[in-house]
Protein backbone atom coordinates (compact mmCIF):
# COMPACT_ATOMS: atom_id res chain seq x y z
CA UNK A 1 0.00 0.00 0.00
CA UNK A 2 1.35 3.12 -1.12
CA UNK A 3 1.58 6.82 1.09
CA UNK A 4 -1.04 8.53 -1.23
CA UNK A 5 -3.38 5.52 -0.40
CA UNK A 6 -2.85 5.80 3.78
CA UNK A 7 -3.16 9.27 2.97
CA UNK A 8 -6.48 9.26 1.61
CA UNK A 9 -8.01 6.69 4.18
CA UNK A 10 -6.83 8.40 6.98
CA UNK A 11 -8.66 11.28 5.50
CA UNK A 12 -12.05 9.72 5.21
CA UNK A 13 -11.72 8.13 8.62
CA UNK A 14 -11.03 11.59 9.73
CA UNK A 15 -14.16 13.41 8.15
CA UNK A 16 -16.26 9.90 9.13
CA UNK A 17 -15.00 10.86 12.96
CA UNK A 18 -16.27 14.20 12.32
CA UNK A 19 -19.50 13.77 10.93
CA UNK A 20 -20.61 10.77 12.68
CA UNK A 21 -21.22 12.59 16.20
CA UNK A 22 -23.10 15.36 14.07
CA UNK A 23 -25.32 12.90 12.74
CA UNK A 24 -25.77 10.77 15.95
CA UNK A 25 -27.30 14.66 17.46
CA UNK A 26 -29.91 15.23 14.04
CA UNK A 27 -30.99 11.55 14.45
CA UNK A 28 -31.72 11.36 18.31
CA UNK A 29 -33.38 15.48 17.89
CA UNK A 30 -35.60 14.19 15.06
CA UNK A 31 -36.53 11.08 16.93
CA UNK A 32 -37.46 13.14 19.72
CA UNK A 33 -39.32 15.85 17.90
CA UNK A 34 -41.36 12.60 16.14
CA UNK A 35 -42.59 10.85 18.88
CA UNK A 36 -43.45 14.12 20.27
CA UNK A 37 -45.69 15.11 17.52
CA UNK A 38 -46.84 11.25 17.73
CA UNK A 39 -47.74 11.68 21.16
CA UNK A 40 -50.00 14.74 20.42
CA UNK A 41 -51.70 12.36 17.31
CA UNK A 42 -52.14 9.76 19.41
CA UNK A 43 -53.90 12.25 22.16
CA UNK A 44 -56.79 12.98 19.42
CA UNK A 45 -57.45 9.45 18.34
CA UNK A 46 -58.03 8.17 22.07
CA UNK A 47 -54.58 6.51 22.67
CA UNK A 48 -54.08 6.09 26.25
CA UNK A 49 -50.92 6.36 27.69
CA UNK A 50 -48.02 9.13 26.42
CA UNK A 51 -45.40 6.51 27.04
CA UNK A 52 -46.76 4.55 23.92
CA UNK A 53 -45.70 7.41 21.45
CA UNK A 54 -41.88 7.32 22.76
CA UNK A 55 -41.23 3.59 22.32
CA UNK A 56 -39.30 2.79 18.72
CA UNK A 57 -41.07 0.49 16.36
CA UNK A 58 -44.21 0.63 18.55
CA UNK A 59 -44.76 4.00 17.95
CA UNK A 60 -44.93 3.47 14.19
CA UNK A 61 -47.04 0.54 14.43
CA UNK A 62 -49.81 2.23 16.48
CA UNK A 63 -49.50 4.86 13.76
CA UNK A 64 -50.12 1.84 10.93
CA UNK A 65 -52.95 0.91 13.42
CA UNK A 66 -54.63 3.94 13.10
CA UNK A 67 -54.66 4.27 9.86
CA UNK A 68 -56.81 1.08 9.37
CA UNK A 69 -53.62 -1.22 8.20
CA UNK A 70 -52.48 -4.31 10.03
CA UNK A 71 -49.33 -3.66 11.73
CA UNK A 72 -48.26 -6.89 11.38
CA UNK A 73 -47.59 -6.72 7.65
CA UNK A 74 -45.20 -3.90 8.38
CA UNK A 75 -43.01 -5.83 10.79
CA UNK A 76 -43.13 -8.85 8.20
CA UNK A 77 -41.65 -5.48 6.02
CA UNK A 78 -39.02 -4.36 8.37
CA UNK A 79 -37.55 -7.76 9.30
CA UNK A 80 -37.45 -8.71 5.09
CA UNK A 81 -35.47 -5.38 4.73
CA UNK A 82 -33.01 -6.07 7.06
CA UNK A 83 -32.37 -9.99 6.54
CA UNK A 84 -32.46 -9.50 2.57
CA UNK A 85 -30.49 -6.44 2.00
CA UNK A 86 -27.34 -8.21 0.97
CA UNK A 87 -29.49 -9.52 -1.34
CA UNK A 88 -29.16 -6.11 -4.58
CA UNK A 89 -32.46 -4.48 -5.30
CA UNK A 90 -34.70 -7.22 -2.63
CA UNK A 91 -33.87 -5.60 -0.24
CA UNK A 92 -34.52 -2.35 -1.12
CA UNK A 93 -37.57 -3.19 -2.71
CA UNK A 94 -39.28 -4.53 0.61
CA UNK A 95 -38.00 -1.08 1.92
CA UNK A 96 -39.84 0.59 -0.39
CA UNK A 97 -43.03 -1.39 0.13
CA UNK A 98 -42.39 -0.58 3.87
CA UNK A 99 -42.05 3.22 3.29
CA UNK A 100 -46.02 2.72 0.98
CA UNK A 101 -46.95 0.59 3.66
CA UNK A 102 -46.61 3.81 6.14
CA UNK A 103 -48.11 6.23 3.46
CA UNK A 104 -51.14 4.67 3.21
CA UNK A 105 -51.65 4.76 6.73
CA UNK A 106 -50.83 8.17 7.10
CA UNK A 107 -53.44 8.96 4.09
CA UNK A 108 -55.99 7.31 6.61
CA UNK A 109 -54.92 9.50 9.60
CA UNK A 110 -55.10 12.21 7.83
CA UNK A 111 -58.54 11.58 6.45
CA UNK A 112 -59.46 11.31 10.14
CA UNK A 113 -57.97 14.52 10.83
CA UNK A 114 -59.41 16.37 8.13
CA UNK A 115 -57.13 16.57 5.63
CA UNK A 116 -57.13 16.06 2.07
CA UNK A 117 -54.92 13.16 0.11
CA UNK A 118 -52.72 16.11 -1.30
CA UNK A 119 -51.03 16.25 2.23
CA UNK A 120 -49.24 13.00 1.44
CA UNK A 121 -47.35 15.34 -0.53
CA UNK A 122 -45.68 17.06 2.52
CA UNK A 123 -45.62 13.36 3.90
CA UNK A 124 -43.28 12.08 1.46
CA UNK A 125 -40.83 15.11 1.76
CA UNK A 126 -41.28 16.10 5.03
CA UNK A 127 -42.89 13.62 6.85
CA UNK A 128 -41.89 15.22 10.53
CA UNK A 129 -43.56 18.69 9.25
CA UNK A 130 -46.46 16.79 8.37
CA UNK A 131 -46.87 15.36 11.73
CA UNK A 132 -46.19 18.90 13.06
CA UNK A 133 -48.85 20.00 11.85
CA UNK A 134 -51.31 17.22 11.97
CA UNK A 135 -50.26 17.99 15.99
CA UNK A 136 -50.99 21.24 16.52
CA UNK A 137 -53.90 22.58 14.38
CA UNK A 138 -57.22 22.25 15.32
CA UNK A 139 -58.69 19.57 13.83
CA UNK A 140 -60.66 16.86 15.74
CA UNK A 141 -60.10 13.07 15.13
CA UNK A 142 -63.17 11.78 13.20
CA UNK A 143 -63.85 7.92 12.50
CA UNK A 144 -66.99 8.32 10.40
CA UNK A 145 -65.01 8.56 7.07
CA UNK A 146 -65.52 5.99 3.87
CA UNK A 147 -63.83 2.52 4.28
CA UNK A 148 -60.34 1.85 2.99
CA UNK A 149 -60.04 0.24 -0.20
CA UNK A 150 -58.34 -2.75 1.82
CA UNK A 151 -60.89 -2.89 4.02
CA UNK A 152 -61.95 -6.30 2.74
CA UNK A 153 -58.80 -8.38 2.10
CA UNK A 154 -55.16 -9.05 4.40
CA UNK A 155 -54.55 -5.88 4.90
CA UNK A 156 -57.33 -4.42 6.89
CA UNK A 157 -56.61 -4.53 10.56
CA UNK A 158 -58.45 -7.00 12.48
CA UNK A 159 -56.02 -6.94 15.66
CA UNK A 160 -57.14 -6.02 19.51
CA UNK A 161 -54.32 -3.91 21.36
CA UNK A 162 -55.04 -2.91 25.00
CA UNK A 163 -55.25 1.23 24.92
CA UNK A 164 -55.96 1.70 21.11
CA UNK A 165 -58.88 2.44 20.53
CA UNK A 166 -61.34 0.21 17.65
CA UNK A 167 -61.35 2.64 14.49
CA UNK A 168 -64.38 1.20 13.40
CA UNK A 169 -67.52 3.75 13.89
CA UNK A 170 -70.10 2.74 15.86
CA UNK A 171 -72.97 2.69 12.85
CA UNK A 172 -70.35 1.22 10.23
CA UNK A 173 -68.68 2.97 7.75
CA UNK A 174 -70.77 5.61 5.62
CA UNK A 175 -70.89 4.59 2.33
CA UNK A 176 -68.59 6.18 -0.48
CA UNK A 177 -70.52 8.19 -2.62
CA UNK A 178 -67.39 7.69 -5.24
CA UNK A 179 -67.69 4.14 -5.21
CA UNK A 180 -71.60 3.75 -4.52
CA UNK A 181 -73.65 6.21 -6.43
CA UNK A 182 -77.10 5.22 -5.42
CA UNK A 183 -76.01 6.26 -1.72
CA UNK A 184 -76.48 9.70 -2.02
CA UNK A 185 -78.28 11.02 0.81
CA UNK A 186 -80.88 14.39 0.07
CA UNK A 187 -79.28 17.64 1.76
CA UNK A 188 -81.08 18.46 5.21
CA UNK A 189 -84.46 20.16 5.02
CA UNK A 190 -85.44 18.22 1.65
CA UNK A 191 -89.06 17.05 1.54
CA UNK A 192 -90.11 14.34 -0.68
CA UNK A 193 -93.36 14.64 -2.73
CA UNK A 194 -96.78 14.24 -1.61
CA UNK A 195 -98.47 11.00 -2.55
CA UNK A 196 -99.74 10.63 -5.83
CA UNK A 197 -97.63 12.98 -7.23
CA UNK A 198 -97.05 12.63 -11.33
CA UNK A 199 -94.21 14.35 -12.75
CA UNK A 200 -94.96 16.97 -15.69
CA UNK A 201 -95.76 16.08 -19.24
CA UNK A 202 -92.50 15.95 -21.33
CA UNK A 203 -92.79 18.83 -23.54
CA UNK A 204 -94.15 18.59 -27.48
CA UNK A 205 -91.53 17.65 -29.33
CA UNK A 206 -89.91 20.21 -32.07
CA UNK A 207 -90.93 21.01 -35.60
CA UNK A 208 -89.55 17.89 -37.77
CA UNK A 209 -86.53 17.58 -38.98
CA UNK A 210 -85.95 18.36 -42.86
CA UNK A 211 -86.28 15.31 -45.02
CA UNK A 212 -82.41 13.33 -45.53
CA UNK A 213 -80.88 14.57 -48.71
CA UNK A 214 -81.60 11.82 -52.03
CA UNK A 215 -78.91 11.59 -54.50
CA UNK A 216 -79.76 11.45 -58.59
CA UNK A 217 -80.82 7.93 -59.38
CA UNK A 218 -77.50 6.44 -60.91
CA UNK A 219 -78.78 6.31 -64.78
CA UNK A 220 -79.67 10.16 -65.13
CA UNK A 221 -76.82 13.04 -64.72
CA UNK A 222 -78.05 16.14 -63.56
CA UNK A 223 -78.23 19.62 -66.05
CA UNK A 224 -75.48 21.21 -66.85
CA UNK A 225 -75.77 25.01 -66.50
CA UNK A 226 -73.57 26.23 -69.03
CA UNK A 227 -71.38 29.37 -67.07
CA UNK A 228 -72.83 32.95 -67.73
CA UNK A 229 -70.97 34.40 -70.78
CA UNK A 230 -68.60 36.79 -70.02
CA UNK A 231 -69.23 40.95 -70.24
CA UNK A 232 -68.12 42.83 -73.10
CA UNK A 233 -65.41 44.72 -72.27
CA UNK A 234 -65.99 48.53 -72.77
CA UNK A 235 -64.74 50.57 -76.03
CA UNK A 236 -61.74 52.30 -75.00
CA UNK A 237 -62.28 56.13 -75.21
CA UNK A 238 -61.29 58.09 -78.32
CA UNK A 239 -57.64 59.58 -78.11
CA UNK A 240 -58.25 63.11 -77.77
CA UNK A 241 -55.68 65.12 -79.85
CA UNK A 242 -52.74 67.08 -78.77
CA UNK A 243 -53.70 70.65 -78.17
CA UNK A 244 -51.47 73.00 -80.59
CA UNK A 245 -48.41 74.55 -78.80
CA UNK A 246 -49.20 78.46 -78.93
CA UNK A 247 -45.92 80.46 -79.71
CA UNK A 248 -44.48 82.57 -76.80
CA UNK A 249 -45.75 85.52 -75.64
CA UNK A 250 -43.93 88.83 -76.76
CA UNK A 251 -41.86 89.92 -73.85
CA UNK A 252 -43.78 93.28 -72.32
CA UNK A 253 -41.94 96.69 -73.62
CA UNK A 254 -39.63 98.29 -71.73
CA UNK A 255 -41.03 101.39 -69.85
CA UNK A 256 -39.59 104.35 -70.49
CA UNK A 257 -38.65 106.77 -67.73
CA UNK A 258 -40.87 109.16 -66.85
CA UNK A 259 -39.49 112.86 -67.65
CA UNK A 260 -37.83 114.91 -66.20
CA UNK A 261 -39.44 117.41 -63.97
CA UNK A 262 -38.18 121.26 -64.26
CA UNK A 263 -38.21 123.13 -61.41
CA UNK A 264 -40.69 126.02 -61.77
CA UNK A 265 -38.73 129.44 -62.56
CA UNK A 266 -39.59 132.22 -59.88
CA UNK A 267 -39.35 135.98 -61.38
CA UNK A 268 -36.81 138.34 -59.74
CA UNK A 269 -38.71 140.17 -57.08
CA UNK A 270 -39.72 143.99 -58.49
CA UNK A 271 -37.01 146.74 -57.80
CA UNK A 272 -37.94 149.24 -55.15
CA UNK A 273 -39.51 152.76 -56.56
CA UNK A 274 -36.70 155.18 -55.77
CA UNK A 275 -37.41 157.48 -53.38
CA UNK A 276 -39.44 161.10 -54.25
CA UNK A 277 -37.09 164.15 -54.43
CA UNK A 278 -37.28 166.81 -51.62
CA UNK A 279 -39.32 169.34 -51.82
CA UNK A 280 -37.85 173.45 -51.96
């Protein structure tokens, strides 16, 4: 064995050391949270005594219980799992049956708790919030729901445990309307009809329908309409003849200036009369 090789299993025993006590904590707090939430389920459906949620393996089976499955069967799952996993893919497939096993049941309990099969949604991812919730709301546990599907073959539940209560109601199941449609029952308030009652005349019926189209019998052949003949096209207008180019017009004369204006001539003013002569 070569220094890169010690090197690299010394490292994954070191990460191993690491993680291991990590994981050890997450497994014991979800176990804890789990039974927990199992303990308030089991508190709605009747169970008596807390200590039964808190117990491994019994826990889970009371759950199966409840859901109208035979506990039993999943044991018979568990203990195939673990003495047939050397065995490739066996073993993992009786895990996997295990793991539907426990969904089923939990679409039971949740039936009983008032919730719809889309939940098993959350319960397949996140089956601790799903018992979180289931837990804490404020639904009430109710019995009176349709049968299961199994409810007539190996898988019902048929066993007697001291503190669980039967999850069969007292006046049977109610029937499923799904699988049993003449067990509707009227809404509340309906009255039936009086005696002797006759329901309306149906209504006249409609005008006829038009007679079914008859072909040509096979010997004849039906007119032919010769097509409409086509318009004359209209007679194209008369050219109309060039009009005759008119020479120029003669440019306009030039205007002549107007003349010259003279200034008017002003007369010399009149010479004074000389003065009269003295007198002797």
């Amino acid at each position: 064995m070569s220094y890169d090789d010690d090197y690299g299993i010394g490292g994954l025993i070191a990460v191993w050391l690491v993680l291991a006590p990590l994981l050890f904590i997450l497994a014991i707090a979800a176990y804890v949270i789990s039974s927990w939430f199992l303990m308030k389920i089991f508190e709605k459906a009747g169970v008596q005594g807390k200590w039964r949620a808190w117990v491994p393996v019994y826990n889970t089976l009371i759950f199966v219980k409840l859901g109208d499955l035979n506990p039993w069967w999943l044991l018979i799952l568990w203990g195939a799992t673990a003495f047939l996993s050397w065995i490739p893919v066996v073993g993992q497939l009786f895990g996997l049956a295990a793991f539907i096993y426990t969904l089923l049941a939990a679409w039971r309990v949740g039936l009983k708790l008032q919730k719809e099969a889309v939940w098993l949604i959350l319960y397949f991812f996140l089956s601790i919030v799903w018992l979180g919730i289931n837990a804490f709301d404020k639904s009430r546990w109710n019995t009176a729901i349709p049968a299961a599907p199994w409810a007539g073959n190996f898988l019902a539940d048929n066993t007697t445990w001291s503190g669980i209560p039967n999850q069969v109601p007292a006046g049977g199941f109610p029937p499923n309307a799904a699988t049993a449609p003449g067990s509707y029952a009227p809404p509340a308030g309906y009255q039936p009809p009086p005696a002797g009652y006759s329901a309306p005349p149906a209504p006249p019926a409609g005008p006829a329908a038009p007679a079914a189209y008859a072909p040509p019998p096979a010997g004849g052949q039906p007119p032919v309409t010769p097509p409409p003949a086509a318009p004359d096209a209209p007679a194209a207008p008369p050219a109309a003849a060039p009009p005759a180019a008119e020479p120029p017009a003669a440019p306009p004369a030039a205007t002549e200036p107007p003349p010259a204006t003279e200034p008017p001539a002003s007369e010399p003013p009149a010479a004074p009369d000389a003065p009269d002569a003295p007198r002797p």
